[in-house]
C-alpha atoms as a PDB file:
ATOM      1  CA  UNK A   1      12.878  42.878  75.768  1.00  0.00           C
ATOM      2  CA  UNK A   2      11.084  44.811  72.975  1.00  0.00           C
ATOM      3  CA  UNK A   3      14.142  43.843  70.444  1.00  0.00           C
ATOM      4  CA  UNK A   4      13.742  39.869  71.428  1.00  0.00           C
ATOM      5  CA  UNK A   5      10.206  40.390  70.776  1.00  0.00           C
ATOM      6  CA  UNK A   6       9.952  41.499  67.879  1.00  0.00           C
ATOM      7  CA  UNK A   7      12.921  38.887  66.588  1.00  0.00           C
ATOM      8  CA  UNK A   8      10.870  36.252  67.970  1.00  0.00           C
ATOM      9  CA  UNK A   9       7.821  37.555  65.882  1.00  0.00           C
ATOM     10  CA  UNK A  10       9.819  38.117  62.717  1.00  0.00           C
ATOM     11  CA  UNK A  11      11.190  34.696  62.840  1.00  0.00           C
ATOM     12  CA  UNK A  12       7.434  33.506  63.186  1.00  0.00           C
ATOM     13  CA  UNK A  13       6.769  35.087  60.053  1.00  0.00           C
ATOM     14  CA  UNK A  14       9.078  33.383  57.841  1.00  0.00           C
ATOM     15  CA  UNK A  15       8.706  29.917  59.227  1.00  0.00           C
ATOM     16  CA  UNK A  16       4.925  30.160  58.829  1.00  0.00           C
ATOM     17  CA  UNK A  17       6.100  31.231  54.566  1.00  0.00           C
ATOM     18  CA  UNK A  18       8.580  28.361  54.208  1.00  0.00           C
ATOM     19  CA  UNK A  19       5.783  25.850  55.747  1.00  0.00           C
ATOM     20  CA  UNK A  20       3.279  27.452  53.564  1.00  0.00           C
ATOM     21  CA  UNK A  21       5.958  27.589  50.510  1.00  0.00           C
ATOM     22  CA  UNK A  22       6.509  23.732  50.879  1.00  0.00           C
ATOM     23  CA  UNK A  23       2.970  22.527  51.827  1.00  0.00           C
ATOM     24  CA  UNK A  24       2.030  23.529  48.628  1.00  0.00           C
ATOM     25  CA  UNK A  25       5.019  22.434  46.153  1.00  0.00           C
ATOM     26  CA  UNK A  26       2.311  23.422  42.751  1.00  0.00           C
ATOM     27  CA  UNK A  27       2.888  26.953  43.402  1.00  0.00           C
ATOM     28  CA  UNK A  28       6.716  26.678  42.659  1.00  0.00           C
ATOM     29  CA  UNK A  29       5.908  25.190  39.340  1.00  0.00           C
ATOM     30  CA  UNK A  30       6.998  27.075  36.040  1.00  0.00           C
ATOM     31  CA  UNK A  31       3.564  27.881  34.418  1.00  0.00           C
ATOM     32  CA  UNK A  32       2.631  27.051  31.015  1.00  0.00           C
ATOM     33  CA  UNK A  33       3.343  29.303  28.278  1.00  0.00           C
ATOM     34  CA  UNK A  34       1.229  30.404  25.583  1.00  0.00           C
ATOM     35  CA  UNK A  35       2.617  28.562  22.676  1.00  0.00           C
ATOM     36  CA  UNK A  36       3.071  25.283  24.635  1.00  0.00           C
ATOM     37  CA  UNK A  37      -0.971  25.137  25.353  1.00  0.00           C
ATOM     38  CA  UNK A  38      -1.343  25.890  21.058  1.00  0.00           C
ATOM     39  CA  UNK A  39       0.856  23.239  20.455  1.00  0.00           C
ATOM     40  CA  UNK A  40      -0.568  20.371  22.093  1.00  0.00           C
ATOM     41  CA  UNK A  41      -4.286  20.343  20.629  1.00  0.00           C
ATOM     42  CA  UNK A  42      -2.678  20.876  17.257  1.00  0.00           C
ATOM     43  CA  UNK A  43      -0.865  17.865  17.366  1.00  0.00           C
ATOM     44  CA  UNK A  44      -3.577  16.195  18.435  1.00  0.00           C
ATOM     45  CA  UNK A  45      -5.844  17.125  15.418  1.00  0.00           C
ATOM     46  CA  UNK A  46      -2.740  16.677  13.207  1.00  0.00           C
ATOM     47  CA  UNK A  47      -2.482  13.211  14.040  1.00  0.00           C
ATOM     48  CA  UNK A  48      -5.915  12.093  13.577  1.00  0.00           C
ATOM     49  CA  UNK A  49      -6.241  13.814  10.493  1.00  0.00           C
ATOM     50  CA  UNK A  50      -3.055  11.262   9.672  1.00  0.00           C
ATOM     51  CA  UNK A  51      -4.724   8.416  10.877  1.00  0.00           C
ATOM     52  CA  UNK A  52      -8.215   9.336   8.791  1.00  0.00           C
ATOM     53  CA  UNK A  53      -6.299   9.815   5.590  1.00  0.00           C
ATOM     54  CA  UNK A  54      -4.618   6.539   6.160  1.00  0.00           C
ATOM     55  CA  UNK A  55      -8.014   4.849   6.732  1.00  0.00           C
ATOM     56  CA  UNK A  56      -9.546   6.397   3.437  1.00  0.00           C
ATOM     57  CA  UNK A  57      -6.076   5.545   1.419  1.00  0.00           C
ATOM     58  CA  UNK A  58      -6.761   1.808   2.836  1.00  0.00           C
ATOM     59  CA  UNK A  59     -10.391   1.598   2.174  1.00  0.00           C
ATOM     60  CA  UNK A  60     -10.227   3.851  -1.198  1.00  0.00           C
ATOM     61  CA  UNK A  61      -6.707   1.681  -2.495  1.00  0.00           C
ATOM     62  CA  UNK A  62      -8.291  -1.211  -4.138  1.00  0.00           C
ATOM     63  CA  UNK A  63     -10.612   0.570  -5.862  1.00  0.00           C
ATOM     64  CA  UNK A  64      -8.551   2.746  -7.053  1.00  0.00           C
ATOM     65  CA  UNK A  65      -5.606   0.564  -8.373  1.00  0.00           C
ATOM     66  CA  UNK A  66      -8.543  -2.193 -10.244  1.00  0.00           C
ATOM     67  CA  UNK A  67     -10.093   1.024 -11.860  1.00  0.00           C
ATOM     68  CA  UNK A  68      -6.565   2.501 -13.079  1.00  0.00           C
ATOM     69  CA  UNK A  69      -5.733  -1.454 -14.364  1.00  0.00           C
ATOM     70  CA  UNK A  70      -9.058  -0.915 -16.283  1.00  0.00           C
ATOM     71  CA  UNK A  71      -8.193   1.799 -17.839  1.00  0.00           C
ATOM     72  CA  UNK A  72      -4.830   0.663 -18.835  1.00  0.00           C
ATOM     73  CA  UNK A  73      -6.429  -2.734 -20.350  1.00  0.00           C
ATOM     74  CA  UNK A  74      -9.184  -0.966 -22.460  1.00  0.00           C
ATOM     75  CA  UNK A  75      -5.849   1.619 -23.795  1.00  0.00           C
ATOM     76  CA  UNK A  76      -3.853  -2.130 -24.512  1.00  0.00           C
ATOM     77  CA  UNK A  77      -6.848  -3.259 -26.583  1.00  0.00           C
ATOM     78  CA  UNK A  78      -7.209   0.012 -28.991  1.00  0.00           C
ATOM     79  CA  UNK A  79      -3.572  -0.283 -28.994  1.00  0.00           C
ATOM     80  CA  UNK A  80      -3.585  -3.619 -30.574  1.00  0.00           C
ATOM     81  CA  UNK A  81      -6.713  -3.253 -32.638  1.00  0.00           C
ATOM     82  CA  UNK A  82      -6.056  -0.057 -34.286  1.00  0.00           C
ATOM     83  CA  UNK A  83      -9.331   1.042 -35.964  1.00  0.00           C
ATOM     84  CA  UNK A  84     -11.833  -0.909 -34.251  1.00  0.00           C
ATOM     85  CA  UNK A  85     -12.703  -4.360 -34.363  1.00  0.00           C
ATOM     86  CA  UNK A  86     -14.314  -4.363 -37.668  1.00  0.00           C
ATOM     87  CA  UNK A  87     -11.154  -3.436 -39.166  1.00  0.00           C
ATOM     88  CA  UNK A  88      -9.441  -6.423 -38.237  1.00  0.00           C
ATOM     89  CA  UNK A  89      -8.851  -9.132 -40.691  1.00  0.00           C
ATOM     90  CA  UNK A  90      -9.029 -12.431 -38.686  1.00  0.00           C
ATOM     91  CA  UNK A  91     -12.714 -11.851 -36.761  1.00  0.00           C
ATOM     92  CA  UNK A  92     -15.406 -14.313 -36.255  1.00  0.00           C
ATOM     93  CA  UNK A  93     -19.262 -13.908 -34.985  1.00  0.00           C
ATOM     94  CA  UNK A  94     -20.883 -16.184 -32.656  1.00  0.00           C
ATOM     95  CA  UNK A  95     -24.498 -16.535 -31.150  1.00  0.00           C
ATOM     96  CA  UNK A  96     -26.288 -18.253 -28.721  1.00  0.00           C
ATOM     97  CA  UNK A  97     -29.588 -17.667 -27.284  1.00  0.00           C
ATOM     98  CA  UNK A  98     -29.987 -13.603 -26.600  1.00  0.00           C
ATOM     99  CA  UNK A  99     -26.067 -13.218 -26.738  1.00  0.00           C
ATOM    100  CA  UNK A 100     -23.958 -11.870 -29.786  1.00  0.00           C
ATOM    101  CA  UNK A 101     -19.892 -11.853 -29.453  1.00  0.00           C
ATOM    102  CA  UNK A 102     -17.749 -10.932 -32.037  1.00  0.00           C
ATOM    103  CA  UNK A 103     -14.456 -12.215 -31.485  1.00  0.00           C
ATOM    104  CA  UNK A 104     -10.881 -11.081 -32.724  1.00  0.00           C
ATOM    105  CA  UNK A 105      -7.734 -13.195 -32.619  1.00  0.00           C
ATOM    106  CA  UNK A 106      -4.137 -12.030 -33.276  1.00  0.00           C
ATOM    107  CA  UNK A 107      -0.757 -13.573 -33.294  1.00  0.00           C
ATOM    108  CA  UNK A 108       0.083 -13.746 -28.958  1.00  0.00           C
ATOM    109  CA  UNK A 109       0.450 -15.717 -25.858  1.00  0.00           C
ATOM    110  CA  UNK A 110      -3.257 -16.885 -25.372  1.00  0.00           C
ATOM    111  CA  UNK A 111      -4.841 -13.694 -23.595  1.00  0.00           C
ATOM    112  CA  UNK A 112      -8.654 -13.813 -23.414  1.00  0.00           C
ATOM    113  CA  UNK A 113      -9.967 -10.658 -23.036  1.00  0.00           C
ATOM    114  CA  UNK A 114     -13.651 -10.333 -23.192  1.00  0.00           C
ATOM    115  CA  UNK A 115     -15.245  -6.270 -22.750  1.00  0.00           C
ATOM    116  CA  UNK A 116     -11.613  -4.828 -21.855  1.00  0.00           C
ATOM    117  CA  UNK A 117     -11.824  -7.533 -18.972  1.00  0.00           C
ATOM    118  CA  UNK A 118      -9.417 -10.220 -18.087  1.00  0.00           C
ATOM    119  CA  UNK A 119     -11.401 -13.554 -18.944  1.00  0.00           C
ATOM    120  CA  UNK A 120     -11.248 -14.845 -15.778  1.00  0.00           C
ATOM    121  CA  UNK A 121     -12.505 -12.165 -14.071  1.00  0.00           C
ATOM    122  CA  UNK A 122     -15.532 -11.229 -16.198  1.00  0.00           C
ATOM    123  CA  UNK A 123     -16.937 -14.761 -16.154  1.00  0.00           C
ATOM    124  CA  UNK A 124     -16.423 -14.896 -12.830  1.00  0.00           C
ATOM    125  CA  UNK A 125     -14.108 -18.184 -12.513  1.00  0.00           C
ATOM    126  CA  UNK A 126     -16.645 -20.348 -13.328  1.00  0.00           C
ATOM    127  CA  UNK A 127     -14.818 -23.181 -14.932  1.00  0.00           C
ATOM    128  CA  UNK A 128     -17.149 -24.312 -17.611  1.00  0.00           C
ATOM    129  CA  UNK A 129     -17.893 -21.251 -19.125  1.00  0.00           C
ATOM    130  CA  UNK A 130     -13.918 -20.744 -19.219  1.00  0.00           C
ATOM    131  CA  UNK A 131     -14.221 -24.340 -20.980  1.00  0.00           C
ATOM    132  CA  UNK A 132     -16.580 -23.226 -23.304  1.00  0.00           C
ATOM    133  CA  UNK A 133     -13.682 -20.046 -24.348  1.00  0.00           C
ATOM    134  CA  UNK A 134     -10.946 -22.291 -24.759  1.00  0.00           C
ATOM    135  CA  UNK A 135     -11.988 -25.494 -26.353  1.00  0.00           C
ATOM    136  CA  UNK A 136     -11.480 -24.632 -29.759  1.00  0.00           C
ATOM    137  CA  UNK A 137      -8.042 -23.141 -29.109  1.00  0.00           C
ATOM    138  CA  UNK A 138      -7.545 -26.318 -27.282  1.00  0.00           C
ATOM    139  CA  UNK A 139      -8.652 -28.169 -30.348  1.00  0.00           C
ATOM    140  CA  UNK A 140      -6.505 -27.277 -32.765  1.00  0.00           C
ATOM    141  CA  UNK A 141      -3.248 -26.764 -30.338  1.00  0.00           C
ATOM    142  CA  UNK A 142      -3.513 -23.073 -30.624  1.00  0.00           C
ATOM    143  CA  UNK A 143      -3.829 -22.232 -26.553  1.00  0.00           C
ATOM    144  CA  UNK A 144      -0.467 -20.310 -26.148  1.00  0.00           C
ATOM    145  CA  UNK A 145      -0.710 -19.080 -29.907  1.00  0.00           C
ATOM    146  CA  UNK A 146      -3.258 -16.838 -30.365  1.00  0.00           C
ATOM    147  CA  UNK A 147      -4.757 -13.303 -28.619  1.00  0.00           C
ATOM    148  CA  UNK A 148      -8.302 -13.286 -27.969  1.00  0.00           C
ATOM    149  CA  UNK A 149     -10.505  -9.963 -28.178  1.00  0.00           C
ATOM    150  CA  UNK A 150     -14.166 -10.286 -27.617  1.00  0.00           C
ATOM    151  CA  UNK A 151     -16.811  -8.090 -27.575  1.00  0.00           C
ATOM    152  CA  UNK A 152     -19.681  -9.797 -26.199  1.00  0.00           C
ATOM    153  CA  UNK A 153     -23.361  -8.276 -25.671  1.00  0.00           C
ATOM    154  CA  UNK A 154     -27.195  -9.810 -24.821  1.00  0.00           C
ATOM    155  CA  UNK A 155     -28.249 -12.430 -22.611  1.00  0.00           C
ATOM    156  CA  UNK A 156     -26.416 -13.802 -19.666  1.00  0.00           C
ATOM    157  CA  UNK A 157     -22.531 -15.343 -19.229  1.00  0.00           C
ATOM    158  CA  UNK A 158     -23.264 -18.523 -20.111  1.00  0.00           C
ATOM    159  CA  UNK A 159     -24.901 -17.256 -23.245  1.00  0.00           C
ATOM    160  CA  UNK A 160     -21.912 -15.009 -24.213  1.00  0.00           C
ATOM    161  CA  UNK A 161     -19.545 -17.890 -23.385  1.00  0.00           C
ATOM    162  CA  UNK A 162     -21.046 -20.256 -26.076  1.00  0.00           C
ATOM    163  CA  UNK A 163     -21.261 -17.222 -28.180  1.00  0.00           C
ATOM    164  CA  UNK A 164     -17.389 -16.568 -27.545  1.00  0.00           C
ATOM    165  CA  UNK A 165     -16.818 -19.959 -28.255  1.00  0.00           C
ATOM    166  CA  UNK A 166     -18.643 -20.265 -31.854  1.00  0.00           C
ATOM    167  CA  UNK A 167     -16.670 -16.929 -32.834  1.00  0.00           C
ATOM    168  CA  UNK A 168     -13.329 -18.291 -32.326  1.00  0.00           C
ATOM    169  CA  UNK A 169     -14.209 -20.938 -34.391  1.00  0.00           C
ATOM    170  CA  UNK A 170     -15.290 -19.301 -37.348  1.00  0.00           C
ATOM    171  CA  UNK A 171     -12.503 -17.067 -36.803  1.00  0.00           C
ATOM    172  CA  UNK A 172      -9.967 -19.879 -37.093  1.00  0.00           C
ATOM    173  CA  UNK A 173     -11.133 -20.855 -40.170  1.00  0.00           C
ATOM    174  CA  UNK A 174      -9.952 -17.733 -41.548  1.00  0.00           C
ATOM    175  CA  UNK A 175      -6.440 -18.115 -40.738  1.00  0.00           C
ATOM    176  CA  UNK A 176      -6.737 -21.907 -42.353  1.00  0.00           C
ATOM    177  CA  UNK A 177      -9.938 -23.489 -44.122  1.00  0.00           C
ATOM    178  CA  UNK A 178      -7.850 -27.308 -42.931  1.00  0.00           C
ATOM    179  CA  UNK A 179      -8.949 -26.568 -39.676  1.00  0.00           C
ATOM    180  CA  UNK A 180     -12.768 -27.165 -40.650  1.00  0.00           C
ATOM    181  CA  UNK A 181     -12.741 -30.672 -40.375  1.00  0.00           C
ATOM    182  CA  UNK A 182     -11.524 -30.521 -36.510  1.00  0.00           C
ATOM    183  CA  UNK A 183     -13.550 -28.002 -35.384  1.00  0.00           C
ATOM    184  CA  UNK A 184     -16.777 -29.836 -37.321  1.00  0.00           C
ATOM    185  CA  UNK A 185     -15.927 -33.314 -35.529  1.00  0.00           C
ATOM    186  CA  UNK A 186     -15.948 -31.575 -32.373  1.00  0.00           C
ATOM    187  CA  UNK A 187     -19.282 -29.663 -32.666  1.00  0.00           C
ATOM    188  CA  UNK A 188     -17.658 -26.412 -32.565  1.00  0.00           C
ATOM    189  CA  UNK A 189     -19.010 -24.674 -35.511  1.00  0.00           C
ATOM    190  CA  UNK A 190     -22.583 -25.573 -35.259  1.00  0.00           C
ATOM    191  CA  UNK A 191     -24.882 -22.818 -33.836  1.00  0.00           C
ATOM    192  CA  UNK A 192     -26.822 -24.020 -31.131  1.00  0.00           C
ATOM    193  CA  UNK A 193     -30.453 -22.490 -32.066  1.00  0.00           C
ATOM    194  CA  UNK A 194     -32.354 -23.711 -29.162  1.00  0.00           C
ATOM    195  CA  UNK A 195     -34.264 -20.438 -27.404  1.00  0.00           C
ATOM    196  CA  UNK A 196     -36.320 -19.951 -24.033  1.00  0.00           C
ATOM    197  CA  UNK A 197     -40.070 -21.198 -25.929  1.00  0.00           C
ATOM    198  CA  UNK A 198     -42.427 -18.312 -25.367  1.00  0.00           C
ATOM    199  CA  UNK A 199     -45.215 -18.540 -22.858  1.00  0.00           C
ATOM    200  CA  UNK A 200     -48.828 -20.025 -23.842  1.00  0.00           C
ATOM    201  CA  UNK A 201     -52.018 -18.130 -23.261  1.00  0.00           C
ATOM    202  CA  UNK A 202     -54.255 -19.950 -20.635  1.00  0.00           C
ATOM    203  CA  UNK A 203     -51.056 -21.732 -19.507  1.00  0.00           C
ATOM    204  CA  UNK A 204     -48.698 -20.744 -16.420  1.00  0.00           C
ATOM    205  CA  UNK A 205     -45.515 -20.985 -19.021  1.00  0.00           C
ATOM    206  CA  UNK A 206     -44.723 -22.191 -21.883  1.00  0.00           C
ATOM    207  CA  UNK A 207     -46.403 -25.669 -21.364  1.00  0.00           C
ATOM    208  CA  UNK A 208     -47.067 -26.071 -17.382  1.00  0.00           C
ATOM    209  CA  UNK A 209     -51.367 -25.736 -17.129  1.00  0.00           C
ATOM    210  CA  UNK A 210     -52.677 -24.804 -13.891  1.00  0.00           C
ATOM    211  CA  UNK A 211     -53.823 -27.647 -11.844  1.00  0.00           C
ATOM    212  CA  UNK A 212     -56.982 -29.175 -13.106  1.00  0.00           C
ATOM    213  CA  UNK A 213     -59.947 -29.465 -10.858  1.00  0.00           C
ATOM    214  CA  UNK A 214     -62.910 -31.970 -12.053  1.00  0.00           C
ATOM    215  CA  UNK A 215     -65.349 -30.486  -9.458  1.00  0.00           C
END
């Protein structure tokens, strides 16, 4: 009787650990090992240091690629005007207002390049002040013919643009004095010497009074 009791108690036992053993099915799970719980936080910060370089390449890439196109414009113009602009032979001033350009033309494809800038660009699109650059190129047929390097200082854009514009007129008349009479019938070689008249004391500008008042 003692035997069967003790049996019975054993058997007790090990069905109360198999019920425990199954109610409880996270114990028979392999634990984590040490370099499993390094690797997953260092993927995570390798990823979104990824992602935040790939933002700042985005952001940054514009920039970067019109600055380097700079660069390489300003190194095309010294190329092609070895020693300077004074040193060229076919170079023409013009003036208008506050703004001085010397301008620089040279056998090409009709490139306008004003301040190591692409024409377009520097005045800003605006289609009569791009008018104003290529009207005496226009003039005389000479729009795919000639390279045109400006330096342009003073004043505002539309300024410099009229300025650009008398320069490449007198400069064509130093490849041919013929081309005077076209460029004269078409204005182009006049200089325009109307200025900003200077402001009047006792007036608000330079003719506008202040309101008069009888009483």
């Amino acid at each position: 009787m003692a035997i069967s009791l003790s049996s019975l108690s054993s058997s007790f036992a090990s069905l109360s650990f198999s019920s425990n053993l199954s109610s409880n099915p996270r114990i028979l799970r392999p634990l984590p090992t040490l370099a499993s719980t390094r690797r997953a936080p260092l993927r995570a910060v390798v990823a979104a240091s990824s992602a935040a370089t790939a933002v700042a390449a985005f952001s940054g890439g514009a920039a970067e690629v019109a600055e380097v196109e700079g660069v390489s414009l300003e190194k095309y113009v010294k190329a092609r005007l070895p020693g300077g602009f004074a040193a060229q032979r076919i170079i023409g001033t013009g003036r208008r207002k506050c703004a001085i350009a010397r301008v620089v033309l040279q056998e090409g494809s009709g490139k306008v390049i004003i301040n190591y800038r692409d024409a377009k660009e520097y005045l800003q699109g605006n289609p009569l002040w791009l008018q104003y650059v290529k009207t005496p190129l226009l003039t005389l047929g000479f729009e795919s013919s000639y390279d045109v390097f400006v330096k342009a200082h003073g004043g505002g854009l539309s300024g410099q643009a009229q300025a650009i514009s008398l320069g490449i007129a007198r400069a064509l008349l130093k490849v041919s004095e013929n081309h005077r009479s076209a460029l004269r019938k078409e204005g182009l070689l006049t200089r325009d010497s109307r200025v900003v008249e200077r402001k009047k004391a006792g007036l608000k500008k330079a003719r506008k009074a202040p309101q008069y008042s009888k009483r």
